[in-house]
C-alpha atoms as a PDB file:
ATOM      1  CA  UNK A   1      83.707  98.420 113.631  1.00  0.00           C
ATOM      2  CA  UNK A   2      82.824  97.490 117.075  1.00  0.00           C
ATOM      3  CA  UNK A   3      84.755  93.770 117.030  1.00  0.00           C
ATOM      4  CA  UNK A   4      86.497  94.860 120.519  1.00  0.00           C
ATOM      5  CA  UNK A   5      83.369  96.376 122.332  1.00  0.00           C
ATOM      6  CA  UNK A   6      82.112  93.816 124.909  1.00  0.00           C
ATOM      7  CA  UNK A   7      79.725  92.791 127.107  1.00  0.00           C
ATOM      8  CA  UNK A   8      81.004  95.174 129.970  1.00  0.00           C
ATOM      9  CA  UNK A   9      81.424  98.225 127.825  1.00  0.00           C
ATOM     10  CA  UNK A  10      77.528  97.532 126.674  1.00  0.00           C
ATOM     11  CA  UNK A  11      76.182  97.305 129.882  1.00  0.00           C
ATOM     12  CA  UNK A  12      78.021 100.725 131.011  1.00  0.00           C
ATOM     13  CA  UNK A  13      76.739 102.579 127.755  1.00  0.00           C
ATOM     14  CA  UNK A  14      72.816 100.728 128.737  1.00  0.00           C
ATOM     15  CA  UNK A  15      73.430 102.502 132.048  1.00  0.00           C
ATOM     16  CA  UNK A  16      74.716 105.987 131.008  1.00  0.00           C
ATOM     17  CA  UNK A  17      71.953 105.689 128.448  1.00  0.00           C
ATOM     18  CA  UNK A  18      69.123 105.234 131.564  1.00  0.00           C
ATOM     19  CA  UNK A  19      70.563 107.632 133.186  1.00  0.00           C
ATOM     20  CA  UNK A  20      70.407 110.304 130.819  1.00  0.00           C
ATOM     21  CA  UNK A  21      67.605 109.742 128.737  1.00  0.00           C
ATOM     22  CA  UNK A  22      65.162 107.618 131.381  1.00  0.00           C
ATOM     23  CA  UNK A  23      63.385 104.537 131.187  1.00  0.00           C
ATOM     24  CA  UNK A  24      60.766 105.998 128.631  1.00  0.00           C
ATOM     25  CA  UNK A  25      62.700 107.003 126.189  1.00  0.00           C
ATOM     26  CA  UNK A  26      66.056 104.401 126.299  1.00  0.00           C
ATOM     27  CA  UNK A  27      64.062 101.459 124.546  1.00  0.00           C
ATOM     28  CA  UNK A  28      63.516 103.769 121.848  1.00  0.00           C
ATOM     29  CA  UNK A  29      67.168 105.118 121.269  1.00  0.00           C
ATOM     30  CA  UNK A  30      68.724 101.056 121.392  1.00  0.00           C
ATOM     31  CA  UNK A  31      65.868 100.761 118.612  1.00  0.00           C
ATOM     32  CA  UNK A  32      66.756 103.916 116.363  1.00  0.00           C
ATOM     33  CA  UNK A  33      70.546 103.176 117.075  1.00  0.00           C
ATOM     34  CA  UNK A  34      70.071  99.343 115.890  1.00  0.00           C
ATOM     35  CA  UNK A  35      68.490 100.664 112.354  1.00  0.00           C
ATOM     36  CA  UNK A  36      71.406 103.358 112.103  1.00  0.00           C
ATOM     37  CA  UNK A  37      73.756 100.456 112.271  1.00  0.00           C
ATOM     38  CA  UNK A  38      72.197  98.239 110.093  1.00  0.00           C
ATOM     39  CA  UNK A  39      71.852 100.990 107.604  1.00  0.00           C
ATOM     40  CA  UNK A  40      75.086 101.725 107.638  1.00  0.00           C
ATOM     41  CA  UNK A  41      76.256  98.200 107.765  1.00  0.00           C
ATOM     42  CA  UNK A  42      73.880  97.986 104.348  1.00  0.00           C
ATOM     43  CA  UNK A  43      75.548 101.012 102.581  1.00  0.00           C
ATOM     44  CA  UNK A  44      79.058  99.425 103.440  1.00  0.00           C
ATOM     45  CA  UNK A  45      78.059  96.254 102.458  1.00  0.00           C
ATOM     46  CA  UNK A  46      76.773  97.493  99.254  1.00  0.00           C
ATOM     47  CA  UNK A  47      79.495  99.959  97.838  1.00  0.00           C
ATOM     48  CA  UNK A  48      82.237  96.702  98.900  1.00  0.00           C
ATOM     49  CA  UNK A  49      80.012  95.102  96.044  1.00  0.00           C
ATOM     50  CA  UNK A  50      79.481  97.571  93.690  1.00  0.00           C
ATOM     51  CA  UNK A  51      83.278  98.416  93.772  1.00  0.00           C
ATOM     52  CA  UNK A  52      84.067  94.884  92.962  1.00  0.00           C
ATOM     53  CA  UNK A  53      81.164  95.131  90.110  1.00  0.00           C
ATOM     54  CA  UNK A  54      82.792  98.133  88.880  1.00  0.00           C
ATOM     55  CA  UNK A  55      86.400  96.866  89.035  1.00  0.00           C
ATOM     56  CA  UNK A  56      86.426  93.309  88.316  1.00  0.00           C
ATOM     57  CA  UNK A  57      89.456  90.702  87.965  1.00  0.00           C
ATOM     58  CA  UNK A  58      91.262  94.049  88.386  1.00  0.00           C
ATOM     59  CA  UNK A  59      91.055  94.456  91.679  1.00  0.00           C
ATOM     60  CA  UNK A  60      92.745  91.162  92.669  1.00  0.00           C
ATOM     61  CA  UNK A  61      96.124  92.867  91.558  1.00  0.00           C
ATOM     62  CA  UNK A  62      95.471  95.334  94.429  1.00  0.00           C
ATOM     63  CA  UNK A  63      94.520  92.636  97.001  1.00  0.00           C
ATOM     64  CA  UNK A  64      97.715  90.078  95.944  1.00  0.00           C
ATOM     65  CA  UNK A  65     100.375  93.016  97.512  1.00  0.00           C
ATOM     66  CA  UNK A  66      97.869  93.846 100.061  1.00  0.00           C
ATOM     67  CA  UNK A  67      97.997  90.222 101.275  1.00  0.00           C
ATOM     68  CA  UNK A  68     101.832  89.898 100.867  1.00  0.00           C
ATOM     69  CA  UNK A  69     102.114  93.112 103.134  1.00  0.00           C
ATOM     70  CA  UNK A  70      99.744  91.281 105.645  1.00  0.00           C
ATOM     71  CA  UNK A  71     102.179  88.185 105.832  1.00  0.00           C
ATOM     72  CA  UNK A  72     105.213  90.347 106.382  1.00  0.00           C
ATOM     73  CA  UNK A  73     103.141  91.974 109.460  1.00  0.00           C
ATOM     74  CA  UNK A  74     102.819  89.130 111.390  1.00  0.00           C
ATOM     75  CA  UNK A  75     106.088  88.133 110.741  1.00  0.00           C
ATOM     76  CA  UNK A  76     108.687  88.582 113.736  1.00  0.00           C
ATOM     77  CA  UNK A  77     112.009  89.991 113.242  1.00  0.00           C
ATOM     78  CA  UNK A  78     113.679  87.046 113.550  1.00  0.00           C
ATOM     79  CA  UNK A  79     111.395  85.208 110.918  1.00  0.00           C
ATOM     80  CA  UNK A  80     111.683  88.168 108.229  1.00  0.00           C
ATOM     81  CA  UNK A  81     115.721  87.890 107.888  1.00  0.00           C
ATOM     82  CA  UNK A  82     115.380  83.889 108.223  1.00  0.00           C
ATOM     83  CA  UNK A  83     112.857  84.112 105.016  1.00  0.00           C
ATOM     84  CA  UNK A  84     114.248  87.373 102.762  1.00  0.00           C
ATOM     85  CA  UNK A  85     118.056  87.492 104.006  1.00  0.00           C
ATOM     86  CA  UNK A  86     118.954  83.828 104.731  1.00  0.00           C
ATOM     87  CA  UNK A  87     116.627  81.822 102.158  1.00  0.00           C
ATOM     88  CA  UNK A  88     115.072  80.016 105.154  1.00  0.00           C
ATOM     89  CA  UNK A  89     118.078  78.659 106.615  1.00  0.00           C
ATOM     90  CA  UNK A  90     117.860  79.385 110.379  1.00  0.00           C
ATOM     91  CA  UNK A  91     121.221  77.795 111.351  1.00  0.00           C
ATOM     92  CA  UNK A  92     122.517  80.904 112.307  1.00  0.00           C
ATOM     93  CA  UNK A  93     120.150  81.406 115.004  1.00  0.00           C
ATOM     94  CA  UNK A  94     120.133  77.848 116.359  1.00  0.00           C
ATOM     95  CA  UNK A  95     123.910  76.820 116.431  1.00  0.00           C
ATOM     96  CA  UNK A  96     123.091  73.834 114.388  1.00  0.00           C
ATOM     97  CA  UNK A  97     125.547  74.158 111.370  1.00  0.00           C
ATOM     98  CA  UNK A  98     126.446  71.628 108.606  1.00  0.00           C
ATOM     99  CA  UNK A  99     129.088  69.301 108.922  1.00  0.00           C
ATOM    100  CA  UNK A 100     132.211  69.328 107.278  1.00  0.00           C
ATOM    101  CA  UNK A 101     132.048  68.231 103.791  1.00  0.00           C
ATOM    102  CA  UNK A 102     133.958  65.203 104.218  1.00  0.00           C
ATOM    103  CA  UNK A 103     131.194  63.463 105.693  1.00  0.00           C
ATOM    104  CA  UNK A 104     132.907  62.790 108.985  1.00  0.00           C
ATOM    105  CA  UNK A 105     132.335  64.198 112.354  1.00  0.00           C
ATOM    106  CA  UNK A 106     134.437  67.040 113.609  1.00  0.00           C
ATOM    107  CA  UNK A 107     137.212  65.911 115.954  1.00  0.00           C
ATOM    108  CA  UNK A 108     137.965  67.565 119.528  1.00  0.00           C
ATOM    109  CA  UNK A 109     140.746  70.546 119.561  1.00  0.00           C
ATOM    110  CA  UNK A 110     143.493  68.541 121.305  1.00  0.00           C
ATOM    111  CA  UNK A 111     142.847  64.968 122.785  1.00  0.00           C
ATOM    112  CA  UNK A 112     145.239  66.057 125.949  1.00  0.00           C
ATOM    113  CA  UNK A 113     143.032  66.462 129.375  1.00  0.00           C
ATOM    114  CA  UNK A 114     143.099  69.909 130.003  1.00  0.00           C
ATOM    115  CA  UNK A 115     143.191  71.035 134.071  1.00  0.00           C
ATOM    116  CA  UNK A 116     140.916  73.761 135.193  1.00  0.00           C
ATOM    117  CA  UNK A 117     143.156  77.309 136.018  1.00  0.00           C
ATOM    118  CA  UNK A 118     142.336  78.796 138.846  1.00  0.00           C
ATOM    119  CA  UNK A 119     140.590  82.030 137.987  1.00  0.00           C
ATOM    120  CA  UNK A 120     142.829  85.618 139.372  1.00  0.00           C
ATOM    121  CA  UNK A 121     140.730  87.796 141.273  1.00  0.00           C
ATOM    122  CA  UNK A 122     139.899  90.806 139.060  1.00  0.00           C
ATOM    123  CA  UNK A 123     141.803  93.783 140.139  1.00  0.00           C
ATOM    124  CA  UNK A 124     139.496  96.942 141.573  1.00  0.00           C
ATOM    125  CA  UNK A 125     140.979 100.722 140.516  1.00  0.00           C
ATOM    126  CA  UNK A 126     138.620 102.601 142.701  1.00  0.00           C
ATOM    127  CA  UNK A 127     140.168 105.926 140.855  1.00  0.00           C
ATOM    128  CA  UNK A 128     138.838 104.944 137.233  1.00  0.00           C
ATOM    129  CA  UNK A 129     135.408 105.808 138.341  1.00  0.00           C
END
């Protein structure tokens, strides 16, 4: 419940809390706050069990989706079509596809040196905008 409430965030609520209530009474208040927690922490705690009492080998068909779904969260979008769409075969995404059947390597378009063409300035219409 409070996993992501630090050290900084404490000390600001200890302040606020000696500001408002006062030195006499703040000791008092972290005390009465501590039990709430734990009591509440206890109640949690205890329904969680009594649930699975209650429930039994049942409720591990309601966790076994609930941990599938968690798996697909932390999945990126690449990594979700590479598993459901492509059976795990990421060549697609990394250029590294089979070679031919044959066995042998794949030969070069034309075996001719080719010369570089000078590239044509592209032409500027300054009316098509």
């Amino acid at each position: 419940m409070f996993a992501n409430v630090g050290w900084a965030e404490m000390l600001v609520l200890v302040v606020i809390g000696l500001v408002v209530l006062g030195p006499e009474r703040l000791p008092g208040a972290i005390r009465w706050t501590g039990n709430a927690l734990r009591q509440a922490r206890d109640y949690v705690s205890g329904a969680t069990t009594q649930l699975r009492e209650d429930f039994g080998p049942e409720i591990d068909e309601f966790r076994q989706p609930l941990s599938e779904l968690n798996k697909l969260r932390g999945m990126t979008p690449r990594a979700a079509i590479t598993k459901h769409l492509l059976d795990g075969d990421d060549s697609i995404f990394t250029g590294k596809f089979d070679a031919p059947a044959s066995g042998t390597a794949p030969q070069p378009p034309s075996a001719a040196p080719t010369t570089p063409q000078p590239q044509q300035p592209t032409k500027f219409d300054p009316d098509a905008t």
